[in-house]
Each structure stands twice: as C-alpha cells, then as structure tokens.
PDB file of N, CA and C in Angstrom:
ATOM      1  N   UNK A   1     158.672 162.116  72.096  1.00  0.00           N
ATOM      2  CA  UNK A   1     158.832 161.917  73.517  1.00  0.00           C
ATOM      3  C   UNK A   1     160.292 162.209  73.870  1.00  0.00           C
ATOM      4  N   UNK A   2     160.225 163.127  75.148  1.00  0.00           N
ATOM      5  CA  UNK A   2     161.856 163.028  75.053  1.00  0.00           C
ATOM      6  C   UNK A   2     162.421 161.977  76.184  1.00  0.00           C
ATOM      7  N   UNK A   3     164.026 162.166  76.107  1.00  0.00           N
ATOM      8  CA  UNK A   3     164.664 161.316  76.825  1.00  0.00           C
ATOM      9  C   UNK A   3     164.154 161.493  78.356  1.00  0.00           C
ATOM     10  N   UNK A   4     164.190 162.674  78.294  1.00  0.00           N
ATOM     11  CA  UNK A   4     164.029 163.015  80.082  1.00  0.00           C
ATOM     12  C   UNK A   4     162.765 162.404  80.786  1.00  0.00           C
ATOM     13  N   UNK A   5     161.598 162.337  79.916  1.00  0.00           N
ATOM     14  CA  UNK A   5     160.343 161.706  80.047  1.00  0.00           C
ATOM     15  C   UNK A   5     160.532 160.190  79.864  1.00  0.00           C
ATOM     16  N   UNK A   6     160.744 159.794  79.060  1.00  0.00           N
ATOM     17  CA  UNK A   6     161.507 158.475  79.325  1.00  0.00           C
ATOM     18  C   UNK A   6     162.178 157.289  80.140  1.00  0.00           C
ATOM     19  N   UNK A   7     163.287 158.267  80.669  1.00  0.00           N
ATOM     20  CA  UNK A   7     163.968 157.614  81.572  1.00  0.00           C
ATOM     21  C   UNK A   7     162.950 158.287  83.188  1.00  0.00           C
ATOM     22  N   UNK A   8     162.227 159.165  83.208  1.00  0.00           N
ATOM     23  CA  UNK A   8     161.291 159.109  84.245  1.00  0.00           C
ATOM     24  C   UNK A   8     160.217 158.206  84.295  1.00  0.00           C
ATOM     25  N   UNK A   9     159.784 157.574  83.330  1.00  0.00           N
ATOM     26  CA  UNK A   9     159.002 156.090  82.985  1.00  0.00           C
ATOM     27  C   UNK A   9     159.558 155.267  83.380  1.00  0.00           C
ATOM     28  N   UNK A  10     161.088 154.999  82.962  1.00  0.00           N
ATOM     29  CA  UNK A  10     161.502 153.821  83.471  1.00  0.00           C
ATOM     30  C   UNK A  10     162.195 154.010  84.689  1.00  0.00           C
ATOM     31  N   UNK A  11     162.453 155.305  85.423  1.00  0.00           N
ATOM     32  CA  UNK A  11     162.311 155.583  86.828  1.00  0.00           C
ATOM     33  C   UNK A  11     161.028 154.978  87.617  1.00  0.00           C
ATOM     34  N   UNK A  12     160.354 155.177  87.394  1.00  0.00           N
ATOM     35  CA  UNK A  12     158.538 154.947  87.713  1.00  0.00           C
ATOM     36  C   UNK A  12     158.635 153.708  87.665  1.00  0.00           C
ATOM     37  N   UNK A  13     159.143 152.629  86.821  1.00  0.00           N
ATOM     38  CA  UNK A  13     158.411 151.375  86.441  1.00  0.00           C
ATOM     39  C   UNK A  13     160.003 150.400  87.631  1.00  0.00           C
ATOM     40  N   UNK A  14     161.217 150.551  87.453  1.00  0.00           N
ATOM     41  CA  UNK A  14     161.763 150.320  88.284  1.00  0.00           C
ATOM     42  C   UNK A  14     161.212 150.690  89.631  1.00  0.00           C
ATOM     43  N   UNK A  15     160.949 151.704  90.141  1.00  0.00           N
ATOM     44  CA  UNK A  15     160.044 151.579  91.481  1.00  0.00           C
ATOM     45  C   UNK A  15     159.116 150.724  91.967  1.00  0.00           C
ATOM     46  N   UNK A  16     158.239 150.726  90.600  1.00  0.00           N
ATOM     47  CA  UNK A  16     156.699 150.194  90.649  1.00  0.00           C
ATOM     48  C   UNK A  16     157.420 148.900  90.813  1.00  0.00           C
ATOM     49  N   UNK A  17     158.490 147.976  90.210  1.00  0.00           N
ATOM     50  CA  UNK A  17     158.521 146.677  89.995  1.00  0.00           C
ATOM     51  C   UNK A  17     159.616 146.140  91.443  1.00  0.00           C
ATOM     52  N   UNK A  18     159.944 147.143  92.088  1.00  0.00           N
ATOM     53  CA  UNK A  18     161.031 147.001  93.301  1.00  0.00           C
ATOM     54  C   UNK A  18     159.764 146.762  94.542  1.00  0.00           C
ATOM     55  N   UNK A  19     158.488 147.664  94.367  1.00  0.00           N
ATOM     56  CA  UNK A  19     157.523 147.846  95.347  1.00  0.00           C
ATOM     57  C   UNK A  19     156.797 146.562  95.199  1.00  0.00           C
ATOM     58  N   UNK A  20     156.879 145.832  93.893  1.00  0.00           N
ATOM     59  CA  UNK A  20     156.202 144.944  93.599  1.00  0.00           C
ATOM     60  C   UNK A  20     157.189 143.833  94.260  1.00  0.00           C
ATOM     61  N   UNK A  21     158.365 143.579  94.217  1.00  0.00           N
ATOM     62  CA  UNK A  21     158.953 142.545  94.493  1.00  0.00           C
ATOM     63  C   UNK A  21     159.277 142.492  96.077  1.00  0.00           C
ATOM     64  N   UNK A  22     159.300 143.890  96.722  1.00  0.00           N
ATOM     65  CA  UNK A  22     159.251 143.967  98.053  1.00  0.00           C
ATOM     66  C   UNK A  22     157.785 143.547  98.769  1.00  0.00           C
ATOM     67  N   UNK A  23     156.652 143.547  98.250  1.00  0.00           N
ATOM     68  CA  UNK A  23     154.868 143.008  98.897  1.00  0.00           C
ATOM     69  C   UNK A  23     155.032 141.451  98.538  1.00  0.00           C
ATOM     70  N   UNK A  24     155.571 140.882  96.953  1.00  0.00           N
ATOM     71  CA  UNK A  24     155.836 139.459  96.504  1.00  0.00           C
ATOM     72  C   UNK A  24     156.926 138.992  98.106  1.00  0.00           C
ATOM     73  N   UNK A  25     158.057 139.344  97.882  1.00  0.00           N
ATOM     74  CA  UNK A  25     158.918 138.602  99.577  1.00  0.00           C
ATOM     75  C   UNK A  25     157.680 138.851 100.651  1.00  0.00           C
ATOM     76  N   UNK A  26     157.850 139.870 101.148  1.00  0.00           N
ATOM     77  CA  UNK A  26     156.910 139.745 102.047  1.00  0.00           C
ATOM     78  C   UNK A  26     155.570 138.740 102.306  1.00  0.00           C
ATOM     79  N   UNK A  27     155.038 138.665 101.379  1.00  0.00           N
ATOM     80  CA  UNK A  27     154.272 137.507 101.598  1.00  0.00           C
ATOM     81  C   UNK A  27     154.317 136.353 101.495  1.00  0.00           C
ATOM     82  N   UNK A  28     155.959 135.821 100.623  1.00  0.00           N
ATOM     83  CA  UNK A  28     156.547 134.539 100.698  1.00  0.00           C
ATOM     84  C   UNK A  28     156.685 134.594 102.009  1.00  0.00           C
ATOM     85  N   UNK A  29     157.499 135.229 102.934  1.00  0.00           N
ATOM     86  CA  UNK A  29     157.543 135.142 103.795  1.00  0.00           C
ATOM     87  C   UNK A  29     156.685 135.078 105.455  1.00  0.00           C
ATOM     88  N   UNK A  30     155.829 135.560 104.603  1.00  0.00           N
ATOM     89  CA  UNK A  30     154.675 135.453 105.756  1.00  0.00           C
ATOM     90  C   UNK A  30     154.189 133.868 105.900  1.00  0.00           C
ATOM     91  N   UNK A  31     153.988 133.598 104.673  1.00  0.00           N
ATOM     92  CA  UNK A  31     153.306 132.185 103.759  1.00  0.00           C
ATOM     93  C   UNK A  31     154.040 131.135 104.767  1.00  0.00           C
ATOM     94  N   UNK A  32     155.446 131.043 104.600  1.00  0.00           N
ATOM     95  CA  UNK A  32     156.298 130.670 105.022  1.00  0.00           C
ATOM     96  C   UNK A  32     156.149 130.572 106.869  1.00  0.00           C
ATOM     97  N   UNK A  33     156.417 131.548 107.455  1.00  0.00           N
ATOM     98  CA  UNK A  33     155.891 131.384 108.354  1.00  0.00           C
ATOM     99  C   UNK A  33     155.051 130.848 108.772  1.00  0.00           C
ATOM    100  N   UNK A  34     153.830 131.144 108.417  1.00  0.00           N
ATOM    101  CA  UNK A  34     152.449 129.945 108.826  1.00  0.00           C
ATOM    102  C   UNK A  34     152.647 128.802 108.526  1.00  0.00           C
ATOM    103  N   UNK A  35     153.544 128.596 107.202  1.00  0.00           N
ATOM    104  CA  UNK A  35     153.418 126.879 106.918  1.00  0.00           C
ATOM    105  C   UNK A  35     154.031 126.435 107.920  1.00  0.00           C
ATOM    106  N   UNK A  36     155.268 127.159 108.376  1.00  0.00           N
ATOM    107  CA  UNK A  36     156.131 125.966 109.634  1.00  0.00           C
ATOM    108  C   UNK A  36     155.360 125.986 111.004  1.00  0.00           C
ATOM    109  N   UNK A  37     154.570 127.126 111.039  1.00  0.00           N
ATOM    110  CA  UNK A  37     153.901 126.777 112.382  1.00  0.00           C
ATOM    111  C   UNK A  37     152.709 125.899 112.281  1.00  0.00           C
ATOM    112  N   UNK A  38     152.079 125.634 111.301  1.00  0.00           N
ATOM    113  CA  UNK A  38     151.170 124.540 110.916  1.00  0.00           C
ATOM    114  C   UNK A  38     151.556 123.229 110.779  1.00  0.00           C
ATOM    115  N   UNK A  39     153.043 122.816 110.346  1.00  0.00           N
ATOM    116  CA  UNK A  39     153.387 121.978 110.791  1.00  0.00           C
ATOM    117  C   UNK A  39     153.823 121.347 111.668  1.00  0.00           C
ATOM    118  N   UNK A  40     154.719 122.378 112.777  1.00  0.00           N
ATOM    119  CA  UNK A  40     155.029 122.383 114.123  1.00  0.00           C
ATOM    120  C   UNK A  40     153.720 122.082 115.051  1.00  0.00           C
ATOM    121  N   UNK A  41     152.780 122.224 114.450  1.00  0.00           N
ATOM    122  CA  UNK A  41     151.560 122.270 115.064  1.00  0.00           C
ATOM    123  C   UNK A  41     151.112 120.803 114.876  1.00  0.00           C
ATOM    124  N   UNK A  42     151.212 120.658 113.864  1.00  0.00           N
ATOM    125  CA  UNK A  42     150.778 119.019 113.429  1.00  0.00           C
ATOM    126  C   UNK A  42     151.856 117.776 113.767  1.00  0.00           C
ATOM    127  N   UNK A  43     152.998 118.543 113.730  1.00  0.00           N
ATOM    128  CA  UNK A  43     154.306 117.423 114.349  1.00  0.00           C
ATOM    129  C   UNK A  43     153.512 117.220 116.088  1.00  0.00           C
ATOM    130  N   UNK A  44     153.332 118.446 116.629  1.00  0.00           N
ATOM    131  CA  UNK A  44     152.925 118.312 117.855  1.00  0.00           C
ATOM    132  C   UNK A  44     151.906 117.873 118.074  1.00  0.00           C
ATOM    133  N   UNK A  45     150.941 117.270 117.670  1.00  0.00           N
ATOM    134  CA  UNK A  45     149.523 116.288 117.869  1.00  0.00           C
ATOM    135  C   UNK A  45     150.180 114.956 117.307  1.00  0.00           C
ATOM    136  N   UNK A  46     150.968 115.018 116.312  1.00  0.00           N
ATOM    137  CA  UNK A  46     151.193 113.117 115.652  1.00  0.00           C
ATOM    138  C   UNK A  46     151.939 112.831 117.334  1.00  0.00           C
ATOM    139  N   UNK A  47     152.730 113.998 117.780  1.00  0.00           N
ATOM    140  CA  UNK A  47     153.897 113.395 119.146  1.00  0.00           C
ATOM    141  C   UNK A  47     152.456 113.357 119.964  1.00  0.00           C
ATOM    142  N   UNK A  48     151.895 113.141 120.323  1.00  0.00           N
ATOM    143  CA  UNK A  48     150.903 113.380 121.447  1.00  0.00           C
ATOM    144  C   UNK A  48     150.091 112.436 121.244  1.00  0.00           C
ATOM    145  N   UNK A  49     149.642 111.982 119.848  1.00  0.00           N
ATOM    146  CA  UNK A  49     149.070 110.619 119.490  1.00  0.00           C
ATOM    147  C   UNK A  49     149.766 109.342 119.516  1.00  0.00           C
ATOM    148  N   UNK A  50     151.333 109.437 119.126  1.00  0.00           N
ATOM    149  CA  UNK A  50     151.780 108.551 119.191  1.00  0.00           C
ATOM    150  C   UNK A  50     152.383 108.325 121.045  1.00  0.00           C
ATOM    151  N   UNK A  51     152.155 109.078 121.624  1.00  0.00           N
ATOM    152  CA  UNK A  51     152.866 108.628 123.095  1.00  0.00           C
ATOM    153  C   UNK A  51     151.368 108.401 123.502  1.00  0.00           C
ATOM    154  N   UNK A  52     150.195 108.760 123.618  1.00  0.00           N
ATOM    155  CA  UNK A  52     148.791 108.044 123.813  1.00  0.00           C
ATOM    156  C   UNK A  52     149.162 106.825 123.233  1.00  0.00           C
ATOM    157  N   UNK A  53     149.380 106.423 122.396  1.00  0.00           N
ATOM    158  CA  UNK A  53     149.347 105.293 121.578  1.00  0.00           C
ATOM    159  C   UNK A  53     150.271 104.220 122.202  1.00  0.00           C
ATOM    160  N   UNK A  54     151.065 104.725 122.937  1.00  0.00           N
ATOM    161  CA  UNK A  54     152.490 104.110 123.353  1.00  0.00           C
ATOM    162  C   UNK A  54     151.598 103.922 125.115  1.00  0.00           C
ATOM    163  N   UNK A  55     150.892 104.428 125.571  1.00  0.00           N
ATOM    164  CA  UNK A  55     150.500 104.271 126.548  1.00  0.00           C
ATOM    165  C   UNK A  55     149.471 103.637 126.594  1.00  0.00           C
ATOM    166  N   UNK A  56     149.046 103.454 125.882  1.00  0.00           N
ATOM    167  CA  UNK A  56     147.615 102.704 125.477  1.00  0.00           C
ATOM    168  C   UNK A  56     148.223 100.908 125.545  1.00  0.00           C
ATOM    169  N   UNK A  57     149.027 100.847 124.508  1.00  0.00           N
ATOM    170  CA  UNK A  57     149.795  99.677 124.543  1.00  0.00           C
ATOM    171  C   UNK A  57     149.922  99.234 125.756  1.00  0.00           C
ATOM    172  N   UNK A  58     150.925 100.139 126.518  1.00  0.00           N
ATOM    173  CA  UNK A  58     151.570  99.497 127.890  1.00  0.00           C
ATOM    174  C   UNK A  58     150.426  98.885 128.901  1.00  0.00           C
ATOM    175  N   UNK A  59     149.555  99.702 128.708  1.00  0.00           N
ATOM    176  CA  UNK A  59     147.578  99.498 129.273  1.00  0.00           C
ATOM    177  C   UNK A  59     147.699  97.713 129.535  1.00  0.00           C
ATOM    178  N   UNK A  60     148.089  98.167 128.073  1.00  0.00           N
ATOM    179  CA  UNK A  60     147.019  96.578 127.479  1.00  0.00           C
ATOM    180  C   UNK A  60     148.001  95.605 128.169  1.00  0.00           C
ATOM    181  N   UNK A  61     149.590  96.062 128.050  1.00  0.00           N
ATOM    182  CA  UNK A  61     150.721  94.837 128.332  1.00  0.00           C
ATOM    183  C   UNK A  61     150.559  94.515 129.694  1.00  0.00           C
ATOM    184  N   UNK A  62     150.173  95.477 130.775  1.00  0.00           N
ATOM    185  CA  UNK A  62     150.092  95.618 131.872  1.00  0.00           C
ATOM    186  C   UNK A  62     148.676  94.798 132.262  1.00  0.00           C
ATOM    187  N   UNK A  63     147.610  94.739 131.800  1.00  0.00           N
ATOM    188  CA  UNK A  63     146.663  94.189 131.981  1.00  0.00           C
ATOM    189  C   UNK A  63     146.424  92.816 131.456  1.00  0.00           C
ATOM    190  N   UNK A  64     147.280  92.265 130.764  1.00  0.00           N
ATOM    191  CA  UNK A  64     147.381  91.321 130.521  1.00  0.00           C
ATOM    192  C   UNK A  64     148.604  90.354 131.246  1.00  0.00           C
ATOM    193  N   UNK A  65     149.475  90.550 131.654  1.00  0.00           N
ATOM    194  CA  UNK A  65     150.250  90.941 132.945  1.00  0.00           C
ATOM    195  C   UNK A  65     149.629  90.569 134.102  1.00  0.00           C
ATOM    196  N   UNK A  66     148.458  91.107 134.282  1.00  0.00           N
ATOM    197  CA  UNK A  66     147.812  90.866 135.601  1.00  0.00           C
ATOM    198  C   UNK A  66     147.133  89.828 135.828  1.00  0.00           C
ATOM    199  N   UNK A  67     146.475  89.397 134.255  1.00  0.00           N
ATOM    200  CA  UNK A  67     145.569  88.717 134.277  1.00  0.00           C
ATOM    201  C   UNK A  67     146.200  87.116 134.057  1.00  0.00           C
ATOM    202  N   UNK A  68     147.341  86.990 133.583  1.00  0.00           N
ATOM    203  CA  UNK A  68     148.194  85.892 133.505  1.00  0.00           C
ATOM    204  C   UNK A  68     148.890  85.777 135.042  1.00  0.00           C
ATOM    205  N   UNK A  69     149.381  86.895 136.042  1.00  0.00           N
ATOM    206  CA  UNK A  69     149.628  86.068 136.977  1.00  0.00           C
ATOM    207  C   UNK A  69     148.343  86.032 138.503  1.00  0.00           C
ATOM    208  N   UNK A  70     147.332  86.652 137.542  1.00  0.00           N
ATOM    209  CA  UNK A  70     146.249  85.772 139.007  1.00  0.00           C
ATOM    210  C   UNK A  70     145.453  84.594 138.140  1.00  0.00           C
ATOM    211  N   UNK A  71     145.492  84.021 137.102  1.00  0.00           N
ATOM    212  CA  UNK A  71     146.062  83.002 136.721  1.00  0.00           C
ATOM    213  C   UNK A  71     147.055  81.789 137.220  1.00  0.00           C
ATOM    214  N   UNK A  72     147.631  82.543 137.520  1.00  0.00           N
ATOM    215  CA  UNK A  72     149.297  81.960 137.928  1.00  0.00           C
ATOM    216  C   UNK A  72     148.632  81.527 139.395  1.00  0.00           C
ATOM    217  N   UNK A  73     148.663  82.856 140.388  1.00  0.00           N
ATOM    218  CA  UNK A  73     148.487  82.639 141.398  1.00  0.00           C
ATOM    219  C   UNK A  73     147.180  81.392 142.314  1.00  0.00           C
ATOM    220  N   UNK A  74     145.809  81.874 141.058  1.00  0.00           N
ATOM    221  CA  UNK A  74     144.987  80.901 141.469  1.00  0.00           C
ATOM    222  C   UNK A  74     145.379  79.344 141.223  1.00  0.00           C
ATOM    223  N   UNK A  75     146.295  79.335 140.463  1.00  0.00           N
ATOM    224  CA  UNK A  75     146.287  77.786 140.068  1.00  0.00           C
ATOM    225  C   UNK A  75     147.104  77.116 141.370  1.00  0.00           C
ATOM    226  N   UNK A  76     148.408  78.129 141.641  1.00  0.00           N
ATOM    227  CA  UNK A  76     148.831  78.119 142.940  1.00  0.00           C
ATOM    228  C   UNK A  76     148.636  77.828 144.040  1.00  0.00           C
ATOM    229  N   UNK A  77     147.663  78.273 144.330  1.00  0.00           N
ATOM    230  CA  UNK A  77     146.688  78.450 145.728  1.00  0.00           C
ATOM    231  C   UNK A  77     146.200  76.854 145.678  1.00  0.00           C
ATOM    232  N   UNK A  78     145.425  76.704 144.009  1.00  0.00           N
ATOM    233  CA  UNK A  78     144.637  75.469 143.946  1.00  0.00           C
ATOM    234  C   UNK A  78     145.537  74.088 144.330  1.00  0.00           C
ATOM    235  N   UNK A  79     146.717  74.200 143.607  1.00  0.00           N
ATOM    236  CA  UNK A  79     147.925  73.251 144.062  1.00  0.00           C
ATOM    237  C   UNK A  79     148.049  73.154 145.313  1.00  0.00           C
ATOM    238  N   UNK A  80     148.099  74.257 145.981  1.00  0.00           N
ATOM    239  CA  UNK A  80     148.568  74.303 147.665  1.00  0.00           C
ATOM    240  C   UNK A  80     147.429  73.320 148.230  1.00  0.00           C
ATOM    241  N   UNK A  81     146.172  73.655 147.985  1.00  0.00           N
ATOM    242  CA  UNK A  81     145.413  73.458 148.351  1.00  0.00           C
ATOM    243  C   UNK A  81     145.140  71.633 148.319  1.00  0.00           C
ATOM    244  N   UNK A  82     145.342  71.234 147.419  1.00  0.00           N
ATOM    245  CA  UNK A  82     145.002  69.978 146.895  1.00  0.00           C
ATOM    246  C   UNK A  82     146.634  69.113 147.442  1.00  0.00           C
ATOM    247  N   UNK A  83     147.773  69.935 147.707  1.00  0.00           N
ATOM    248  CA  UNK A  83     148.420  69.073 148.496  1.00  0.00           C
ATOM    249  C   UNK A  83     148.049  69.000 149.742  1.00  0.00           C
ATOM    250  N   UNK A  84     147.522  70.189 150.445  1.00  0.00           N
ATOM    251  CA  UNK A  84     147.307  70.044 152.081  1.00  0.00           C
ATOM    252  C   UNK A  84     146.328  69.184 152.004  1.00  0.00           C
ATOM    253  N   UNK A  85     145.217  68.709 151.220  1.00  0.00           N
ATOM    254  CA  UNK A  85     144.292  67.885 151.478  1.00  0.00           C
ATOM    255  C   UNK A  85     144.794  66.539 150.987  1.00  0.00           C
ATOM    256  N   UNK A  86     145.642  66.581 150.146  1.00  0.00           N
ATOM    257  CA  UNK A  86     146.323  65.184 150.211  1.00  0.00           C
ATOM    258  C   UNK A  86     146.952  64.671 151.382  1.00  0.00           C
ATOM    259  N   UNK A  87     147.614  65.416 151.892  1.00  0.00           N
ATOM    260  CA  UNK A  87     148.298  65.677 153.063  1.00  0.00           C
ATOM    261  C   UNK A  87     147.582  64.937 154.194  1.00  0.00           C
ATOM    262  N   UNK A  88     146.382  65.781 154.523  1.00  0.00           N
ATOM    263  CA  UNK A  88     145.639  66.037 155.396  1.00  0.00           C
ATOM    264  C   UNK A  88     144.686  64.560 155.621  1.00  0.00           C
ATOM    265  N   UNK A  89     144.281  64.609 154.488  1.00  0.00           N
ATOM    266  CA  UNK A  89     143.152  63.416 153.978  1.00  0.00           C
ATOM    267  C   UNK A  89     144.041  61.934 153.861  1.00  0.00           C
ATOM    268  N   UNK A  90     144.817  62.146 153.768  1.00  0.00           N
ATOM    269  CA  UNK A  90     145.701  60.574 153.535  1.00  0.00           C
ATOM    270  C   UNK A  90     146.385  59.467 154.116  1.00  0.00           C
TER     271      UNK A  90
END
C-alpha cells in the first residue's frame, strides 16, 4: 500500500469523523434546546398552579372573613335588639 493511499484514508476518515462530530453537536444542541423549552414550559404551569393556588387560599380567607363578621354583625343587631327591648319593656 502506498503512502499516498494512505494518508488519503486517513484524509477520508478525518472527514468522516469531523462530519461525524459536526451531526453529534448538532443534535446536542438541538436536544438541548427542547429540554429548556420543556422546562420553561413546565416552570410555566407550576407558576400558574401555584398563583391558582394562592388564589384559591385568599377564596377561602375571604370567605371565612365574611362569614365571621355576619356572625359578628348578627349577634350585634341581636344585642341592639335586646337592649331596645330592655329599654322599651322596662
């Protein structure tokens, strides 16, 4: 075999292994890409669950809130009420 054939083999195989390592990046990089948008994607539903979640709460704080001061208020009324008839009646 001669040299000249030779070093055209390992012409050939340096190519072949440059073409190979240029399709290998490339698809790290593609890979890569999708993973961060799959996570950007998934960061963006946990943020969207957790502010539902945060609103859901306030729901509840707020409705319980309401329900403690007409509570409040009826007992109020009932007081008012039971002095004017003390009042009234006495």
């Amino acid at each position: 075999m001669s040299s000249d054939q030779t070093n055209g083999r390992l012409e050939w195989l340096r190519d072949e292994l440059r073409a190979m390592e240029s399709r290998i990046t490339s698809r790290i990089d593609r890979l890569e890409v999708a993973t961060t948008q799959r996570l950007n994607d998934h960061a963006a539903r946990l943020k969207a669950l957790e502010h539902a979640e945060s609103e859901e709460s306030g729901a509840r704080k707020y409705k319980r809130w309401l329900i403690a001061t007409a509570f409040g208020l009826v007992g109020s009324i009932g007081a008012l009420v039971g002095m004017v008839a003390t009042v009234l009646g006495g």
